[in-house]
C-alpha atoms as a PDB file:
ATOM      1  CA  UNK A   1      34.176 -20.852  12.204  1.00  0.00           C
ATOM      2  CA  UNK A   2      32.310 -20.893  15.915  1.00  0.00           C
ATOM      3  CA  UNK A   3      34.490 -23.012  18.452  1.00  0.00           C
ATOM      4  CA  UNK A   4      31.490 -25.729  19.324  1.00  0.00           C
ATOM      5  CA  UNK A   5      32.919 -29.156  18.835  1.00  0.00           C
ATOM      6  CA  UNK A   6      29.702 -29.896  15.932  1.00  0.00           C
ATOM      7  CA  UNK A   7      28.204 -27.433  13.746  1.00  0.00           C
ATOM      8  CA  UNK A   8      24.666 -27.689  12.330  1.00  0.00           C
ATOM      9  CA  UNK A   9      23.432 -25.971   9.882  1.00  0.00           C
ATOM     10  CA  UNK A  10      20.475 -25.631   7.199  1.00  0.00           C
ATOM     11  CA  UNK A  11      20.231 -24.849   3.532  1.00  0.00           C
ATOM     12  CA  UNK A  12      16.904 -25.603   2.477  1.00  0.00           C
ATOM     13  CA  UNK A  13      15.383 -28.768   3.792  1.00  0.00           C
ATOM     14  CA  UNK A  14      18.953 -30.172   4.023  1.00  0.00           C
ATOM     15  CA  UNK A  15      20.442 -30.037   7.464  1.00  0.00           C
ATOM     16  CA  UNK A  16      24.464 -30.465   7.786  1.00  0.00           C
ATOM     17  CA  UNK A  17      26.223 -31.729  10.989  1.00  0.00           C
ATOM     18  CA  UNK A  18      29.915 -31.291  10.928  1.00  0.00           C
ATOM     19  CA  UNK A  19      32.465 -32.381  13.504  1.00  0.00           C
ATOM     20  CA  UNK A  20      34.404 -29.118  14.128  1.00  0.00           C
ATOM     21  CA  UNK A  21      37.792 -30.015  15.467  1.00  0.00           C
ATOM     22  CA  UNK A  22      39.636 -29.357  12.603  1.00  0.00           C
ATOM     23  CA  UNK A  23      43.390 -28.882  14.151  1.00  0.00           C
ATOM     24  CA  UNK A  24      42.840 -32.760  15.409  1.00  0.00           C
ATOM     25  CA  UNK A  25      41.163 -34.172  12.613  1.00  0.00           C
ATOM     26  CA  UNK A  26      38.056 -34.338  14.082  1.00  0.00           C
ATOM     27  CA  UNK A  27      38.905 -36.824  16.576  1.00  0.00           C
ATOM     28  CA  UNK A  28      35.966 -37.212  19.151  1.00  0.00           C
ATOM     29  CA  UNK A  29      36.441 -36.171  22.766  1.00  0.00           C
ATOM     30  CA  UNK A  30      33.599 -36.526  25.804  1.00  0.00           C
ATOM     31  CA  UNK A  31      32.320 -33.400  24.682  1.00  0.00           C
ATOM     32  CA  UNK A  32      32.177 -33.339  20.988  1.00  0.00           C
ATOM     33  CA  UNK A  33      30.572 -36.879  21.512  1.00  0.00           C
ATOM     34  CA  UNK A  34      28.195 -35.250  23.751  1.00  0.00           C
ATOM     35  CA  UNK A  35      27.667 -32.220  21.047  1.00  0.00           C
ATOM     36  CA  UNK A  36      27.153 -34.599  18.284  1.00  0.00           C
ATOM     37  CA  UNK A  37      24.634 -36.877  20.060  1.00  0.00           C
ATOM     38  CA  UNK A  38      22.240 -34.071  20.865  1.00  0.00           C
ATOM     39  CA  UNK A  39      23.288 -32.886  17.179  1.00  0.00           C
ATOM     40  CA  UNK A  40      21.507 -35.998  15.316  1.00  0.00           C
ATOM     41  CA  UNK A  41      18.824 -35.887  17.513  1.00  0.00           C
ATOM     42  CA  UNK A  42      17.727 -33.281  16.977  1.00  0.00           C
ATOM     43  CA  UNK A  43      18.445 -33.125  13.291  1.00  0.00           C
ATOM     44  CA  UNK A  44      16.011 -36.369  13.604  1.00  0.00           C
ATOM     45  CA  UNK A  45      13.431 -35.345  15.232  1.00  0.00           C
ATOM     46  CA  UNK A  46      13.123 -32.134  12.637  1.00  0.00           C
ATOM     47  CA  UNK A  47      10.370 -32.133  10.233  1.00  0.00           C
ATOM     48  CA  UNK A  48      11.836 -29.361   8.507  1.00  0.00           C
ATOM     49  CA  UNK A  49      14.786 -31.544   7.907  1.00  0.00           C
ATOM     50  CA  UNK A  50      14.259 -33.851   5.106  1.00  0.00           C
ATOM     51  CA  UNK A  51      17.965 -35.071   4.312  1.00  0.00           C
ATOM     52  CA  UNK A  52      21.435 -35.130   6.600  1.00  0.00           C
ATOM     53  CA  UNK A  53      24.929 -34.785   5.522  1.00  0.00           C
ATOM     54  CA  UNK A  54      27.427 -35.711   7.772  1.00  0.00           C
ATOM     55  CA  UNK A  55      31.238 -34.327   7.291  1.00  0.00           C
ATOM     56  CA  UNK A  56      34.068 -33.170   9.029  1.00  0.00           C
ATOM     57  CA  UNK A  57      35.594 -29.470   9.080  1.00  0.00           C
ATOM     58  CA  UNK A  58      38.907 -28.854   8.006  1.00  0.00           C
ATOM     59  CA  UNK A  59      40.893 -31.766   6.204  1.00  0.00           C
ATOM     60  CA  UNK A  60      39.789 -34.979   8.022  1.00  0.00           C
ATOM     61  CA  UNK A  61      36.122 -36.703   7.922  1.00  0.00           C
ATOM     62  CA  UNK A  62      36.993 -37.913  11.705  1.00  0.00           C
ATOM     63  CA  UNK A  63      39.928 -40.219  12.916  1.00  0.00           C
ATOM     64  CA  UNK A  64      37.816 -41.680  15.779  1.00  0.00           C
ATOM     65  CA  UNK A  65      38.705 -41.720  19.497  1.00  0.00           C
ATOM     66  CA  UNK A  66      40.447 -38.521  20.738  1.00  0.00           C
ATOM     67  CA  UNK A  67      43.384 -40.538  22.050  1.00  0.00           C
ATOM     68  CA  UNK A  68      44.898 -38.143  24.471  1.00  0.00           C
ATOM     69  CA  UNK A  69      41.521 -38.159  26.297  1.00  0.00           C
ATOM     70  CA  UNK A  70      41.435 -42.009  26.269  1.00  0.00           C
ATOM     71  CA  UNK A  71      44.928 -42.180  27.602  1.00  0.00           C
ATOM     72  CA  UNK A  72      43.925 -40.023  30.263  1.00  0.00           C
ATOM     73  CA  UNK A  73      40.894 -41.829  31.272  1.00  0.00           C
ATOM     74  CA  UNK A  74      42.747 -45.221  31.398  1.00  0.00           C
ATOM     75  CA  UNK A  75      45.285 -43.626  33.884  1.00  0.00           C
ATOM     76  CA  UNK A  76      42.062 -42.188  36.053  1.00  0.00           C
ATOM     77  CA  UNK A  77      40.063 -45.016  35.903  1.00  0.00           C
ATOM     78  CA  UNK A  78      40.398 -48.120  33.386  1.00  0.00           C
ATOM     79  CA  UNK A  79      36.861 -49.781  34.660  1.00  0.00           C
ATOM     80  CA  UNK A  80      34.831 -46.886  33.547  1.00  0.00           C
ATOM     81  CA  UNK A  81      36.661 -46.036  30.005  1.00  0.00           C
ATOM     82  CA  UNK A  82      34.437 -47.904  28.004  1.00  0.00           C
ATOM     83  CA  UNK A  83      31.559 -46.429  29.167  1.00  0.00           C
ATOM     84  CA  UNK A  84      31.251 -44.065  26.304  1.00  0.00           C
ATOM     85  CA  UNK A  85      30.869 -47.602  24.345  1.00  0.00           C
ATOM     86  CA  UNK A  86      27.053 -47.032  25.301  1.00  0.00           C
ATOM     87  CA  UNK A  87      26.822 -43.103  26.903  1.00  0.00           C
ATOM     88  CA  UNK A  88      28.385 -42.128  22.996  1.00  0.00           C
ATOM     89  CA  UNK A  89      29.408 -44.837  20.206  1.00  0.00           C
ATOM     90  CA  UNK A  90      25.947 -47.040  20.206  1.00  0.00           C
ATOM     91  CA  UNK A  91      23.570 -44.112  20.512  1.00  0.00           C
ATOM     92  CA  UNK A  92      25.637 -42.198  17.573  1.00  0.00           C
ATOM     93  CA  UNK A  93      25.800 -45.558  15.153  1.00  0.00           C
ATOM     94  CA  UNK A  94      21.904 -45.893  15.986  1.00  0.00           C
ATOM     95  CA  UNK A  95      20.984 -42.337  15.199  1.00  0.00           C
ATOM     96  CA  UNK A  96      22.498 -42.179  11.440  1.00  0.00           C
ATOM     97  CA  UNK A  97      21.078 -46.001  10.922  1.00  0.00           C
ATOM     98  CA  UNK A  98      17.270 -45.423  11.909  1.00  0.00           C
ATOM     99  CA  UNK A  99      16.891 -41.551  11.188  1.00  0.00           C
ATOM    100  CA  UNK A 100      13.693 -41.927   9.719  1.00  0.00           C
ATOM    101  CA  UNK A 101      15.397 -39.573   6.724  1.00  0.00           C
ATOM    102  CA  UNK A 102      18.147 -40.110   4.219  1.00  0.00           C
ATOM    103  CA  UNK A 103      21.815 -39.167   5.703  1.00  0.00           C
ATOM    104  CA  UNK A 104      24.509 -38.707   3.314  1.00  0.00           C
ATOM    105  CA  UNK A 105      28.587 -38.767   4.894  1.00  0.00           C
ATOM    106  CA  UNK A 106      30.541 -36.101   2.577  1.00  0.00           C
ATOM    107  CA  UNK A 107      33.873 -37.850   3.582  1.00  0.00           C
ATOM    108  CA  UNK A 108      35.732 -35.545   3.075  1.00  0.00           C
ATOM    109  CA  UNK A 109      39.652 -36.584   3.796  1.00  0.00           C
ATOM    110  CA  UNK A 110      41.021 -39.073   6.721  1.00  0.00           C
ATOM    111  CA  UNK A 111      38.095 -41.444   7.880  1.00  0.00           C
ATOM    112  CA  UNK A 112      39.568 -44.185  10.435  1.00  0.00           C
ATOM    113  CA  UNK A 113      38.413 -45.751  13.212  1.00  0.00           C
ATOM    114  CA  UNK A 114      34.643 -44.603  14.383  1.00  0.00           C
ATOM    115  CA  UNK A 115      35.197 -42.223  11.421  1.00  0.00           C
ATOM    116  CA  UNK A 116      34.754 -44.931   9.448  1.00  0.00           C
ATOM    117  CA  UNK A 117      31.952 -46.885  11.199  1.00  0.00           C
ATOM    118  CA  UNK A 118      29.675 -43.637  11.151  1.00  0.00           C
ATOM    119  CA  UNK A 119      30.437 -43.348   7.228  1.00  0.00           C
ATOM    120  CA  UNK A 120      29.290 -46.792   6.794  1.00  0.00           C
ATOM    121  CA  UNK A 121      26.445 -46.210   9.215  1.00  0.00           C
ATOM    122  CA  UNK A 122      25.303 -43.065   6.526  1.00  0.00           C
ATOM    123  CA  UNK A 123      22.840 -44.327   3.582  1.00  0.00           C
ATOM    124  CA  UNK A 124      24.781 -42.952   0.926  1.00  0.00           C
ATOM    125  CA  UNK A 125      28.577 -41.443   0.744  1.00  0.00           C
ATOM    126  CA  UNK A 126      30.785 -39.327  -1.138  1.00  0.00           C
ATOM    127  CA  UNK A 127      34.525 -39.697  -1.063  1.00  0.00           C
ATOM    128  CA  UNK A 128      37.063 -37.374  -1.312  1.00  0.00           C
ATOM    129  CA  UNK A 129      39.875 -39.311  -3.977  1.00  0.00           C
ATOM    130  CA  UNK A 130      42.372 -38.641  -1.861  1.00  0.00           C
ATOM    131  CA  UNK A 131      40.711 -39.339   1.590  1.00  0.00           C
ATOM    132  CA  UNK A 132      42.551 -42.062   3.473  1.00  0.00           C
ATOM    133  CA  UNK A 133      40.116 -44.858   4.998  1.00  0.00           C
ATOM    134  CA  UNK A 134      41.124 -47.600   7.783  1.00  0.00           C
ATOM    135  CA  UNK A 135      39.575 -49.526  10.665  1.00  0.00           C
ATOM    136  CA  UNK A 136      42.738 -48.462  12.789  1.00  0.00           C
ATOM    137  CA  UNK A 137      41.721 -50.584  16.083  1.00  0.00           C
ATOM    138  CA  UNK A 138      44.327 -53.204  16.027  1.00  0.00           C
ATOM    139  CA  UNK A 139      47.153 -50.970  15.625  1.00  0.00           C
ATOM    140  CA  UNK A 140      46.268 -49.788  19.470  1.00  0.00           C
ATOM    141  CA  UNK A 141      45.312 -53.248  20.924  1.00  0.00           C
ATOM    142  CA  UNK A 142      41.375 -52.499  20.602  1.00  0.00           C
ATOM    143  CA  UNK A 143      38.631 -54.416  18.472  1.00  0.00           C
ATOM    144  CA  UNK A 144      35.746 -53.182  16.183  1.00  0.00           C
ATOM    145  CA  UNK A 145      33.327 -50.084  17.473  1.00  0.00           C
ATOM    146  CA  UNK A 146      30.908 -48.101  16.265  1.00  0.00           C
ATOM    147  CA  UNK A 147      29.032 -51.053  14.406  1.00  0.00           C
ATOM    148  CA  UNK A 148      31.665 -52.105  11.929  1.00  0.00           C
ATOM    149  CA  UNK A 149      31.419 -55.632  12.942  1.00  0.00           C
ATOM    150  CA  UNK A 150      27.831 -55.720  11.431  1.00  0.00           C
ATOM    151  CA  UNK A 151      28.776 -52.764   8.488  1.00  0.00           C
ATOM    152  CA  UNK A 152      31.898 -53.883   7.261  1.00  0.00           C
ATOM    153  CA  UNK A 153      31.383 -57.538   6.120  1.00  0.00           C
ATOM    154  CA  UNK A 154      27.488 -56.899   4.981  1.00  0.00           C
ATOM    155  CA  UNK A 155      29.562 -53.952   2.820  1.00  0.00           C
ATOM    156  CA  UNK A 156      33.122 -56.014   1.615  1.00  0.00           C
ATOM    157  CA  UNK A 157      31.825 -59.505   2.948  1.00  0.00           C
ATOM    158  CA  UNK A 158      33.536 -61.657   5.593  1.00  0.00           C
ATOM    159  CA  UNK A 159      36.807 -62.334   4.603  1.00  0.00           C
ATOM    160  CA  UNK A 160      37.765 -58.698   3.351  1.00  0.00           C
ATOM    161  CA  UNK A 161      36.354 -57.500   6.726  1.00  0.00           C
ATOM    162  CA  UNK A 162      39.264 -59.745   8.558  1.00  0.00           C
ATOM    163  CA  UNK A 163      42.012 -58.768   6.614  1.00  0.00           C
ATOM    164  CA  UNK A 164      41.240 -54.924   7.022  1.00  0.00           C
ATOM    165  CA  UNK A 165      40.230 -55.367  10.733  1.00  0.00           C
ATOM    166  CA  UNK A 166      43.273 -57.852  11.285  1.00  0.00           C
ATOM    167  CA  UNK A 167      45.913 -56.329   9.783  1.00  0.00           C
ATOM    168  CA  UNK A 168      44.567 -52.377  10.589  1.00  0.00           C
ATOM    169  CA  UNK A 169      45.975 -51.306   6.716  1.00  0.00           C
ATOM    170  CA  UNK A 170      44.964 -48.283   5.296  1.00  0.00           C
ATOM    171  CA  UNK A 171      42.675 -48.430   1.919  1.00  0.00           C
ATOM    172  CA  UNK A 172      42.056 -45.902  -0.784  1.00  0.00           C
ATOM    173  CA  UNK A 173      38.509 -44.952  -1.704  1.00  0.00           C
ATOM    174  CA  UNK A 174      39.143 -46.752  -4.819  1.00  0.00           C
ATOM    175  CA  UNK A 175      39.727 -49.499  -3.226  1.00  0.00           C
ATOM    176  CA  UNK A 176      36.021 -49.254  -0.935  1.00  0.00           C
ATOM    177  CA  UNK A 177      34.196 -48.894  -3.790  1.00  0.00           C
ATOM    178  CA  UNK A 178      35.721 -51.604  -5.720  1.00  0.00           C
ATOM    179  CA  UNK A 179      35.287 -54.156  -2.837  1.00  0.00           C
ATOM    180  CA  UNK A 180      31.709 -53.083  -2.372  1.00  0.00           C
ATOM    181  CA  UNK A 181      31.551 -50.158  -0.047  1.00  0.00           C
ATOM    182  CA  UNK A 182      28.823 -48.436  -2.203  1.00  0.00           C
ATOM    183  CA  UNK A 183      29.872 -44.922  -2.459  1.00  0.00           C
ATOM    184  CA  UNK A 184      31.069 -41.953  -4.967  1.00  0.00           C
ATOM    185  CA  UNK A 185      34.609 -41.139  -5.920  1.00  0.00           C
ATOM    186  CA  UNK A 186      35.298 -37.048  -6.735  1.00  0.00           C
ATOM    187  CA  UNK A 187      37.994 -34.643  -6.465  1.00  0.00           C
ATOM    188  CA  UNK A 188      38.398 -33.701  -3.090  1.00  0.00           C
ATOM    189  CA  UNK A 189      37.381 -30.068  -3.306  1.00  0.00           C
ATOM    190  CA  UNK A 190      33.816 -31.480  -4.811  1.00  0.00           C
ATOM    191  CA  UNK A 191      33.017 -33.495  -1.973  1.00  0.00           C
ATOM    192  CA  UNK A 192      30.562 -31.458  -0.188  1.00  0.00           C
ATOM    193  CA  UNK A 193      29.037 -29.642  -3.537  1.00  0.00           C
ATOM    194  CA  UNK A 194      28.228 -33.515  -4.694  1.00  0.00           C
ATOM    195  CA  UNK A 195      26.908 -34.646  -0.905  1.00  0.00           C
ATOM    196  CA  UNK A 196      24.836 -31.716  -1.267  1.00  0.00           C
ATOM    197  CA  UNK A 197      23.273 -32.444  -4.233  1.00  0.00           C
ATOM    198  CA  UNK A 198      22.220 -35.989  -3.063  1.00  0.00           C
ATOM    199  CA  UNK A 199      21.148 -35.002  -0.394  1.00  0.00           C
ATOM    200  CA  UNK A 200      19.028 -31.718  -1.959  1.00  0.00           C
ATOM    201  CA  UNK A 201      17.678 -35.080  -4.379  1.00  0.00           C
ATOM    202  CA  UNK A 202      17.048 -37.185  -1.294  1.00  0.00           C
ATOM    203  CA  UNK A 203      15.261 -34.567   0.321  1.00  0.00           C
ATOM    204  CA  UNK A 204      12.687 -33.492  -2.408  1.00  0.00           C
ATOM    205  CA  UNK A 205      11.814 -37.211  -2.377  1.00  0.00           C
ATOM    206  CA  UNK A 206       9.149 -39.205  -0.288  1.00  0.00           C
ATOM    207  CA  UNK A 207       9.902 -38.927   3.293  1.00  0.00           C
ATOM    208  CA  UNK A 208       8.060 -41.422   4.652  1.00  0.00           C
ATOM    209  CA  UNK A 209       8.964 -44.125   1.862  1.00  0.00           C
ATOM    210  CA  UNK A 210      12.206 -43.481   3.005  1.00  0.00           C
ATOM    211  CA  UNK A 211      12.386 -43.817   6.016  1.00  0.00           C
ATOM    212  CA  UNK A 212      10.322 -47.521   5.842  1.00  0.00           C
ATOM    213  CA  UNK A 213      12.811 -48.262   3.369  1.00  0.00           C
ATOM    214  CA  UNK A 214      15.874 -47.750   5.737  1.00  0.00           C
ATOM    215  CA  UNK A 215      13.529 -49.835   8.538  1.00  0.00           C
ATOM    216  CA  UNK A 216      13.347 -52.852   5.671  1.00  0.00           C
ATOM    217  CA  UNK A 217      16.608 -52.816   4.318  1.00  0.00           C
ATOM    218  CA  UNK A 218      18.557 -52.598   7.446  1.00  0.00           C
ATOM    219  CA  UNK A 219      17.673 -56.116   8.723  1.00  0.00           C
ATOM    220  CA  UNK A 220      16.395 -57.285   5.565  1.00  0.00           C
ATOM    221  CA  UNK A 221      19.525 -59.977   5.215  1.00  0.00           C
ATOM    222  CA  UNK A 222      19.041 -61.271   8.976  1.00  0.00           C
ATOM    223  CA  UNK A 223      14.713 -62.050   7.988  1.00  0.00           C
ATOM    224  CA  UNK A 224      12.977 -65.114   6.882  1.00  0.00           C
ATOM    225  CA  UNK A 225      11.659 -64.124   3.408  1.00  0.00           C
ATOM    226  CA  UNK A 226       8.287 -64.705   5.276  1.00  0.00           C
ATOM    227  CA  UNK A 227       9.078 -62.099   7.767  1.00  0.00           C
ATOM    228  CA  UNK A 228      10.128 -59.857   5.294  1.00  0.00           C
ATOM    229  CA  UNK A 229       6.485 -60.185   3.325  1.00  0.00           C
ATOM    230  CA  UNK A 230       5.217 -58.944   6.477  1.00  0.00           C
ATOM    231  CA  UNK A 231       7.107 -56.222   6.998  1.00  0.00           C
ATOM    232  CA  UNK A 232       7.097 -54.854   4.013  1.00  0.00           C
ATOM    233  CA  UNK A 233       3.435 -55.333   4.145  1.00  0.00           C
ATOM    234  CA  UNK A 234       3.428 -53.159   7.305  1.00  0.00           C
ATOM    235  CA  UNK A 235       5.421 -50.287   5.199  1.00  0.00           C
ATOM    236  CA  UNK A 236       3.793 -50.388   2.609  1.00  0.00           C
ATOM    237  CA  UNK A 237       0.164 -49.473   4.399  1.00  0.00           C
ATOM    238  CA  UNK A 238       1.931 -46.519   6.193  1.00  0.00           C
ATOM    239  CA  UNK A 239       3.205 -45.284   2.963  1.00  0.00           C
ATOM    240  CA  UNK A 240      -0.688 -45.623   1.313  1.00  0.00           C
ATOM    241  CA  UNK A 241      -1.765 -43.328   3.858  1.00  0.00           C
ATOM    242  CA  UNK A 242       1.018 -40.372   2.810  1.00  0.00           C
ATOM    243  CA  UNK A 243       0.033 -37.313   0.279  1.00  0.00           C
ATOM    244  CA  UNK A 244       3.138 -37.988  -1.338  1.00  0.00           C
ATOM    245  CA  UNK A 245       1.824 -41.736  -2.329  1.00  0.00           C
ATOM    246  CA  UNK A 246      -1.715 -40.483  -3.664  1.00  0.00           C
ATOM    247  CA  UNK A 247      -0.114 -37.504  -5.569  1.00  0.00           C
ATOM    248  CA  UNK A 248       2.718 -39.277  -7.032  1.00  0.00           C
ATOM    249  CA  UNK A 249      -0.148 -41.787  -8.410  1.00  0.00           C
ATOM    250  CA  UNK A 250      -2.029 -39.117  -9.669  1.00  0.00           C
ATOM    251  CA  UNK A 251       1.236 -37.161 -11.359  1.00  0.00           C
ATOM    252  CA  UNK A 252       2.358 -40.327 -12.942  1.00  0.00           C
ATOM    253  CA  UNK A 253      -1.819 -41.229 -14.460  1.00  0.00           C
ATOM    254  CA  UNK A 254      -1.421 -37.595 -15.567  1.00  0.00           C
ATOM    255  CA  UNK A 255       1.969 -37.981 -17.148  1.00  0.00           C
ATOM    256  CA  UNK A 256       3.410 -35.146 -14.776  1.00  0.00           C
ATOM    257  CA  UNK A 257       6.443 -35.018 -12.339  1.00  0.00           C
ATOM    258  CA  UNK A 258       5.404 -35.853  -8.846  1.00  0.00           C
ATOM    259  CA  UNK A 259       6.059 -33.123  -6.046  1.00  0.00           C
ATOM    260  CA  UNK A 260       6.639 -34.616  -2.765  1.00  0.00           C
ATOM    261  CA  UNK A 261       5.979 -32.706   0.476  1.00  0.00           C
ATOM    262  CA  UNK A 262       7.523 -35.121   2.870  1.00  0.00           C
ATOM    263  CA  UNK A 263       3.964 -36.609   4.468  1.00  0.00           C
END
């Protein structure tokens, strides 16, 4: 496997980012945050690319922060740490959340941390049974990153979201799901062959409807129901406009399966 910190790759119209730092669980220094940045941007901008999965290489989805690299930079300089809040964390969350295309996280082991705010960041995941899942931050003194204040109680509501942020525990993939963390359970050597086939679904599918209906849904609780008529109003005239809306129309009057083309 090549030594750079994130892999991408393409099979089909699917493109696959993976964190590639296997021997440390994927945790994220300066420069695999760097490589992974310039990764989902450009796996954004793509047209080619119709669907994402995100995953990790080896054993580990990611366990966050690199925290021999933090420790370092606190002993360097403590005022500029955090800077990586915005330079990194932010600009990584906002990627997966607006991609204007379905991404998919093939967790596929140990997701803590950021891990777990970019899983919960993805549209859809897959869960390894045996992956281990925590928010992690209290146990070294920190709070919430990587937008699981916002993620976390919209997924397992307020009062779960305290209890796994306050007291930092572990939690099973069974558990997620169960408390609301929409996802799918498998044995862990399936992970990536299931990802891959929702995300091979996702991206024979309308592009464009897609991607307005990741623009709705993500601040569809925090709208006035009058604000949301609007915007879905909006979305709906861009999605008129596509070939995929006028052939699906005609497919379906016809009684035939629609093909989508992404436009």
């Amino acid at each position: 496997m090549s030594n750079s910190p994130v892999l991408v790759d393409r099979e089909g119209a699917v493109a696959i980012v993976t964190i590639n730092r296997p021997s440390r669980h994927n945790a994220l220094t300066f420069e695999t945050k760097e490589a992974l940045v310039q990764a989902l941007d450009e796996v954004a901008s793509d047209p080619e690319a119709r669907s994402v999965v995100l995953t990790g290489a080896g054993r580990s989805f990611c366990v966050g922060q690199d925290l021999a690299e933090h420790a370092a930079a606190l002993e360097e300089d403590p005022s500029t740490t955090f800077d990586t809040l915005d330079r990194h964390y932010a600009p990584l969350v906002t990627f997966l959340t607006t991609m204007p295309k379905p991404v998919v996280a093939a967790v596929n082991g140990t997701c803590v941390g950021a891990g777990l705010g970019f899983a919960l960041a993805c549209d859809l995941r897959v869960f390894a049974a045996g992956a281990t899942l925590g928010t992690a931050f209290s146990a070294i003194g920190l709070t919430c990153d990587s937008g699981l204040a916002s993620t976390l109680p919209h997924a397992v509501g307020a009062a779960r979201a305290r209890e796994l942020v306050l007291l930092g525990r572990s939690f099973s993939p069974q558990e997620a799901v169960s408390w609301g963390i929409a996802g799918e359970v498998v044995p862990d050597e399936e992970v990536m062959t299931a990802a891959m086939e929702l995300a091979e679904r996702l991206a024979a599918g309308p592009t464009v409807a897609y991607a307005e209906s990741k623009r709705l849904l993500a601040v569809g609780l925090d709208r006035t129901l009058t604000e949301t008529l609007a915007e879905e109003a909006k979305g709906q005239i861009r999605c008129i406009t596509t070939r995929d809306h006028r052939d699906a129309v005609a497919a379906f009057l016809n009684r035939e399966k629609p093909t989508f083309h992404g436009r």
